[in-house]
Protein backbone atom coordinates (compact mmCIF):
# COMPACT_ATOMS: atom_id res chain seq x y z
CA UNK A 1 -5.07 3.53 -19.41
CA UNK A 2 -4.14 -0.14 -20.17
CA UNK A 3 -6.68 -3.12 -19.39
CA UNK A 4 -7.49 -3.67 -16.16
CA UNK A 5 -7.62 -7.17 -13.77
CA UNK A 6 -9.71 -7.86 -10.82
CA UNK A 7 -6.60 -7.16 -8.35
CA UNK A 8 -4.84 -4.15 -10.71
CA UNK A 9 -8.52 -2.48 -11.58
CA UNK A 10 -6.99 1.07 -12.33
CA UNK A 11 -4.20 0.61 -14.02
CA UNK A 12 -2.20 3.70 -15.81
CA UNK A 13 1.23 2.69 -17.34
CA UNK A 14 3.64 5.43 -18.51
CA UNK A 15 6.90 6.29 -20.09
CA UNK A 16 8.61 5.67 -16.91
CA UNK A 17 7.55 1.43 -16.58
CA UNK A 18 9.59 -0.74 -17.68
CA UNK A 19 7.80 -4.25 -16.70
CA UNK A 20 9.20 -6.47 -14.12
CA UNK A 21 12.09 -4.65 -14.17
CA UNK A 22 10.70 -1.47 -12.42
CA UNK A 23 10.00 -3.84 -9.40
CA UNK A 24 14.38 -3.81 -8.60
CA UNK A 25 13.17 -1.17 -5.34
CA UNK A 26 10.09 -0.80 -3.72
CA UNK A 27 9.46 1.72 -0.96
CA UNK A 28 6.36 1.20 1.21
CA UNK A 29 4.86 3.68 3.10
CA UNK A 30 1.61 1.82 5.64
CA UNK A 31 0.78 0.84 9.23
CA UNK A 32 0.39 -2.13 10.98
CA UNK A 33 -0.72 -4.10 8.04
CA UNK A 34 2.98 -3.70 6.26
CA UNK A 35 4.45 -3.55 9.41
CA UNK A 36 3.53 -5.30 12.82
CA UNK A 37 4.12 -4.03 16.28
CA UNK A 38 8.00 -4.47 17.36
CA UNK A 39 7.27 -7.47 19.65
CA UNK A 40 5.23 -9.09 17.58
CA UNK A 41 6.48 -11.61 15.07
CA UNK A 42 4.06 -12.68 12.53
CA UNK A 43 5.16 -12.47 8.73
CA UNK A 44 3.30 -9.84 6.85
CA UNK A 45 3.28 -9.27 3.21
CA UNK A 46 5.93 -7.20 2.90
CA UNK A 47 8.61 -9.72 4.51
CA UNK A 48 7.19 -12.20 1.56
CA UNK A 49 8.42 -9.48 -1.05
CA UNK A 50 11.59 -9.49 1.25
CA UNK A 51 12.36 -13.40 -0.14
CA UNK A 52 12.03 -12.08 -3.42
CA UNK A 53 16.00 -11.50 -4.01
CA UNK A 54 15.78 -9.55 -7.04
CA UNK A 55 13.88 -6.98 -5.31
CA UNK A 56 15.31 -3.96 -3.13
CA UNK A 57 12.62 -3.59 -0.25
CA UNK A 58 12.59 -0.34 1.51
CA UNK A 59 9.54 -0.77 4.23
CA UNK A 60 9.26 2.58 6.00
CA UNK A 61 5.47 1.12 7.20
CA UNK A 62 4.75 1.98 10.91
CA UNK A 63 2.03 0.68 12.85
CA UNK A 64 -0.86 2.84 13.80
CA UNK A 65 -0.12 5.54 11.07
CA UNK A 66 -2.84 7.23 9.20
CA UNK A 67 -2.92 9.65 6.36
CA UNK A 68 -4.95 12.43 8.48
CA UNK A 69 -2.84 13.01 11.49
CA UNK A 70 0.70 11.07 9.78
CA UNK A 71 1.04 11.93 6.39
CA UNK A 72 1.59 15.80 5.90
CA UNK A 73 1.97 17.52 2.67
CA UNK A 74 5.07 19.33 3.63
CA UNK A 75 7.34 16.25 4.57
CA UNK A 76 5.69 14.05 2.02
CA UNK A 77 8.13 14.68 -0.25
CA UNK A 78 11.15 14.48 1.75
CA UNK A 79 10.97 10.42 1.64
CA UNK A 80 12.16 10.98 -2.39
CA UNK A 81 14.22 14.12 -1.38
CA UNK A 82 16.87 15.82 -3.54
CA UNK A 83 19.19 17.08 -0.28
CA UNK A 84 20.68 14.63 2.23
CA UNK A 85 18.29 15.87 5.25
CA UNK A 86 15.25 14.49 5.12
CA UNK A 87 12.37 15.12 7.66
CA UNK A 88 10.55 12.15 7.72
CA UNK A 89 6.92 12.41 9.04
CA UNK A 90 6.77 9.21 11.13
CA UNK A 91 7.48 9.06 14.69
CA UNK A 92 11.07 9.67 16.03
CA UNK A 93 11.29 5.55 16.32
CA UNK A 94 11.09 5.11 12.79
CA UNK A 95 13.44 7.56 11.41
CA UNK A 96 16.20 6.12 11.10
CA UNK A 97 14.85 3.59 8.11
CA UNK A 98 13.89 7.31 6.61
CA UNK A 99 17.56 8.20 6.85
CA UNK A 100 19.05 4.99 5.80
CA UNK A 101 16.91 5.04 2.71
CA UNK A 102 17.04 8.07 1.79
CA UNK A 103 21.06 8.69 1.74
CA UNK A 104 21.82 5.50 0.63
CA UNK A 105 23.71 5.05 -2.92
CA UNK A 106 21.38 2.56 -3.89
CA UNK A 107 18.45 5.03 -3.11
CA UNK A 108 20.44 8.15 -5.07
CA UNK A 109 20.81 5.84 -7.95
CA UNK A 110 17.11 4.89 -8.19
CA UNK A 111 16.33 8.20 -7.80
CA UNK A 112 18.43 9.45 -10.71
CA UNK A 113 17.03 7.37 -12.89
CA UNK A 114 13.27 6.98 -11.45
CA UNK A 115 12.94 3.72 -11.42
CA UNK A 116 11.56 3.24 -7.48
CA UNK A 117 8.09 2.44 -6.74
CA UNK A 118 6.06 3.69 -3.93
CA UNK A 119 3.48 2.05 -2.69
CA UNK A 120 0.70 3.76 -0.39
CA UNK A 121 -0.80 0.89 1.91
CA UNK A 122 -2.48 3.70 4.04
CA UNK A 123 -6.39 4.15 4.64
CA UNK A 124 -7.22 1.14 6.89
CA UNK A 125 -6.87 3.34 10.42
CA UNK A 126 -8.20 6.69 8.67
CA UNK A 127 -11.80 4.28 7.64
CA UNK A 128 -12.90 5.64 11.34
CA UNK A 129 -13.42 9.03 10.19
CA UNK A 130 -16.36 10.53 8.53
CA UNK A 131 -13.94 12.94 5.88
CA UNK A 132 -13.00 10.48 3.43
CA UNK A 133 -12.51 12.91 0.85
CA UNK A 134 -10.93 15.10 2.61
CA UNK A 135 -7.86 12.67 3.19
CA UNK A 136 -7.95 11.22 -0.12
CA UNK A 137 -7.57 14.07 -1.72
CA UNK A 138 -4.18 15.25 0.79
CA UNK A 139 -2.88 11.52 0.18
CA UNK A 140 -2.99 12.57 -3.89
CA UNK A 141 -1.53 15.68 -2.82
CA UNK A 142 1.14 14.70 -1.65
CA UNK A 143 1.47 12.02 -4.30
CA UNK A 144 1.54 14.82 -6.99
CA UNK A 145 4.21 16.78 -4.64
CA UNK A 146 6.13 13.77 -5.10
CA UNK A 147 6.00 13.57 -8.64
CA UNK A 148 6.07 17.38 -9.52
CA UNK A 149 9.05 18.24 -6.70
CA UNK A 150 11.38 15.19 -6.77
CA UNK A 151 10.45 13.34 -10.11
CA UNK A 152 8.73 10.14 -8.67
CA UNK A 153 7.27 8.36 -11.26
CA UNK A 154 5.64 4.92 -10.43
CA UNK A 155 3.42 4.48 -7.78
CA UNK A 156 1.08 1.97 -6.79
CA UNK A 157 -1.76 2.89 -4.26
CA UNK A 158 -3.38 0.02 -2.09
CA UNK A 159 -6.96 0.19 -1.30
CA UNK A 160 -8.81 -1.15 1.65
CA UNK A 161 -9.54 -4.41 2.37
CA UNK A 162 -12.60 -5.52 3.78
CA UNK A 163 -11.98 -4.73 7.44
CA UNK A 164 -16.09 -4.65 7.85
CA UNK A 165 -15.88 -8.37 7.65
CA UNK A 166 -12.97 -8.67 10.80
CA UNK A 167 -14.11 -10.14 13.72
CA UNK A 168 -13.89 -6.47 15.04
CA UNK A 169 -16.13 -5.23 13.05
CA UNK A 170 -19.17 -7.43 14.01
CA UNK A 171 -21.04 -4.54 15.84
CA UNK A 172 -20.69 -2.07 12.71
CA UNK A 173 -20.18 -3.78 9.86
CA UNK A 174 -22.55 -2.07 7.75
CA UNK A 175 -21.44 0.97 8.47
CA UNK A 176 -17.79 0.08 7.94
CA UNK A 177 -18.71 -1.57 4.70
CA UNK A 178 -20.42 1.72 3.68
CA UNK A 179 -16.63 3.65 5.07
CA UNK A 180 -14.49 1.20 3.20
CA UNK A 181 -16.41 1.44 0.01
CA UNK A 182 -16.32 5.13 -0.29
CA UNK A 183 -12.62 4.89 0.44
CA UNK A 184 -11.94 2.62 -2.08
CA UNK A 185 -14.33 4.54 -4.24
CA UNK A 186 -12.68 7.86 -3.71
CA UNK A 187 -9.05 6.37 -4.11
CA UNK A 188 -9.96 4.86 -7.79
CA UNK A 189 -11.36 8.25 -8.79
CA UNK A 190 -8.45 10.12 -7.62
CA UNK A 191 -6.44 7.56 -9.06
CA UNK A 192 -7.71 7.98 -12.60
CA UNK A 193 -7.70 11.96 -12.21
CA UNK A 194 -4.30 12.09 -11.37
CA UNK A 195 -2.86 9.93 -13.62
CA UNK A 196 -4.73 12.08 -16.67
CA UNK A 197 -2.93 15.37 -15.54
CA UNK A 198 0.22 13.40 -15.08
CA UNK A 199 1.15 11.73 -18.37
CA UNK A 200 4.77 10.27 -17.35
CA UNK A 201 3.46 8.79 -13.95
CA UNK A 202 2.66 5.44 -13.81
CA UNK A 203 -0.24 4.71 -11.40
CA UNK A 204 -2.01 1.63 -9.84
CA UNK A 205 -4.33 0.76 -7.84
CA UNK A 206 -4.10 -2.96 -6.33
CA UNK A 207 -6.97 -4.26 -4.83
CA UNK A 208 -6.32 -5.61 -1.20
CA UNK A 209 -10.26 -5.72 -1.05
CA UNK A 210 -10.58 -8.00 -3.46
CA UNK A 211 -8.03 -10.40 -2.70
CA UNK A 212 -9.34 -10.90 0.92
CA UNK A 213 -12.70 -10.56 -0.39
CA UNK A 214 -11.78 -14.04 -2.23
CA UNK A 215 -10.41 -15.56 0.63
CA UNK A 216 -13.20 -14.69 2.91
CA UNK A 217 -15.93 -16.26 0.22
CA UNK A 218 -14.13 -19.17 -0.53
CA UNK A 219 -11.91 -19.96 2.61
CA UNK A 220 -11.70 -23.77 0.98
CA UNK A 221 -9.88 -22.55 -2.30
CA UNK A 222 -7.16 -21.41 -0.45
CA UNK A 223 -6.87 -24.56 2.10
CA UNK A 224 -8.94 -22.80 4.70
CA UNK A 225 -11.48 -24.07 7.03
CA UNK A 226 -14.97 -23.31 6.35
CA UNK A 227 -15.24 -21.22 9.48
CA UNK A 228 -12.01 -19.35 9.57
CA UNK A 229 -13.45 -16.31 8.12
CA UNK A 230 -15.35 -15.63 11.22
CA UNK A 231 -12.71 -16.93 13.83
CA UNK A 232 -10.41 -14.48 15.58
CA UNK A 233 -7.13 -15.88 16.38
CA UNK A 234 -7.77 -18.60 13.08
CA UNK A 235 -6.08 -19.01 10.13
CA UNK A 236 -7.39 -15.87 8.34
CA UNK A 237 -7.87 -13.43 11.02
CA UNK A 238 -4.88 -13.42 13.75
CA UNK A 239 -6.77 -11.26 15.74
CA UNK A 240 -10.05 -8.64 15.83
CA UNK A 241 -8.22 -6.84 12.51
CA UNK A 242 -4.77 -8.13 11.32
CA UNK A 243 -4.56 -11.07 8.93
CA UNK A 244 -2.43 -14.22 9.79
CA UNK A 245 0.90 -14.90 7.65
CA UNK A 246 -0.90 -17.54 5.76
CA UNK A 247 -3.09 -15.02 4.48
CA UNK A 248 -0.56 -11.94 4.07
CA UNK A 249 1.59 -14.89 1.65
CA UNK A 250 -1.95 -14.66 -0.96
CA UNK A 251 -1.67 -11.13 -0.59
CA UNK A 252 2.14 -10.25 -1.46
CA UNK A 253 1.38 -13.25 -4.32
CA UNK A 254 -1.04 -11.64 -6.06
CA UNK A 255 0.16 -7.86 -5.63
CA UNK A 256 3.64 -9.31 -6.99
CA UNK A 257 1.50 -11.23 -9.65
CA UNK A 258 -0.75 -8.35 -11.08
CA UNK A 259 2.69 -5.92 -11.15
CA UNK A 260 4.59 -8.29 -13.07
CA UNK A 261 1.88 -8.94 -15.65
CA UNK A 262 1.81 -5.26 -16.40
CA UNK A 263 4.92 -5.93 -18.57
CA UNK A 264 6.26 -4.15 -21.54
């Protein structure tokens, strides 16, 4: 384990890292927070990454998706496959970004030589549930399917942002605070385990709570209004839960920030 930073707080680098050079293709797998409903059209952080030209962006995010009733064990693995027939384990809408990614030449290449990332923004939508652990600890297994059956190496897991503090939230906040910590909690200790039985994977975690967690207690810092933290529709919160573009911008910042500090 290397030293850690208030946005990268468990950070395990292995053989397979190569700096800012492992960021050439990401692959994102989240919901609504990597990838907004079809009509709407607000920027989030992953079409920031997407102005980033030296870096191959592969967002297979779908809105709505959680890890309990989504993300299956079984077809987990097919988004780094080894044949050229993937079953993805999104929604028939979204398949076709499965297929395009995953028999592309650029995707076979990456592949060969395990340099892609994936990066697990999932966990906001499953916070409603009461069997925290219980997810968690599918989401690592299908992270270790990954790296066992197909040779993924780097992976960088997103945790939970303070959703207990969205406008949304006002009417159980505490107990969404108590939901999102144990998530977060759970996903850092999984984190760690897994890396320790997996020498040659690289693993992060990359705190989304803390970044909005900044944002929310200083609003002026980052040319907000004193009062947009509690506004829906304001500059930070676009609505009861999703962030505005201004605020998703911070976000791919810092996540593209802490990455390429963890250099060679």
């Amino acid at each position: 384990m290397i030293k850690s930073s208030v946005d990268l707080p468990v950070p395990y680098r292995g053989s397979h890292w190569c700096g800012e050079s492992s960021l050439g293709n990401i692959a994102i797998l989240g919901d609504s927070y990597s990838k907004p409903d079809l009509e709407e059209e607000s920027a989030v952080w992953v079409d920031h990454l997407l102005k980033d030209t030296s870096i191959c962006v592969h967002n297979l995010a779908f809105p709505s998706v959680t890890v309990e009733d989504d993300l299956h064990y079984r077809d987990f693995s097919r988004v780094f496959p080894r044949n050229r027939r993937p079953t993805p384990m999104f929604p028939p809408s979204i398949r076709p970004n499965y297929l395009r990614f995953c028999t592309s030449r650029p995707f076979q290449y990456v592949q060969a030589n395990r340099l892609v990332i994936l990066v697990s923004y999932l966990g906001i939508n499953d916070c409603g549930s009461t069997s925290a652990d219980v997810i968690v600890e599918a989401l690592f297994g299908a992270v270790h399917d990954l790296y066992v059956k197909t040779g993924a190496r780097n992976f960088v897991l997103v945790d939970v942002p303070p959703i207990d503090r969205s406008p949304g939230a006002l009417d159980s906040s505490d107990e969404m605070q108590d939901r999102v910590e144990t998530w977060n909690g759970l996903l850092g200790a999984r984190t760690s385990k897994f890396a320790t039985s997996s020498p040659q994977a690289t693993v992060f975690v990359f705190s989304s709570h803390n970044v909005l967690t900044d944002v929310l207690d200083d609003p002026l810092e980052y040319d907000f209004g004193e009062n947009d933290p509690d506004d829906e529709g304001g500059a930070v919160w676009e609505d009861d839960l999703h962030l505005t573009p201004a605020v998703h911008a911070i976000l791919a910042d810092r996540f593209l920030a802490s990455l390429k500090a963890e250099d060679q």
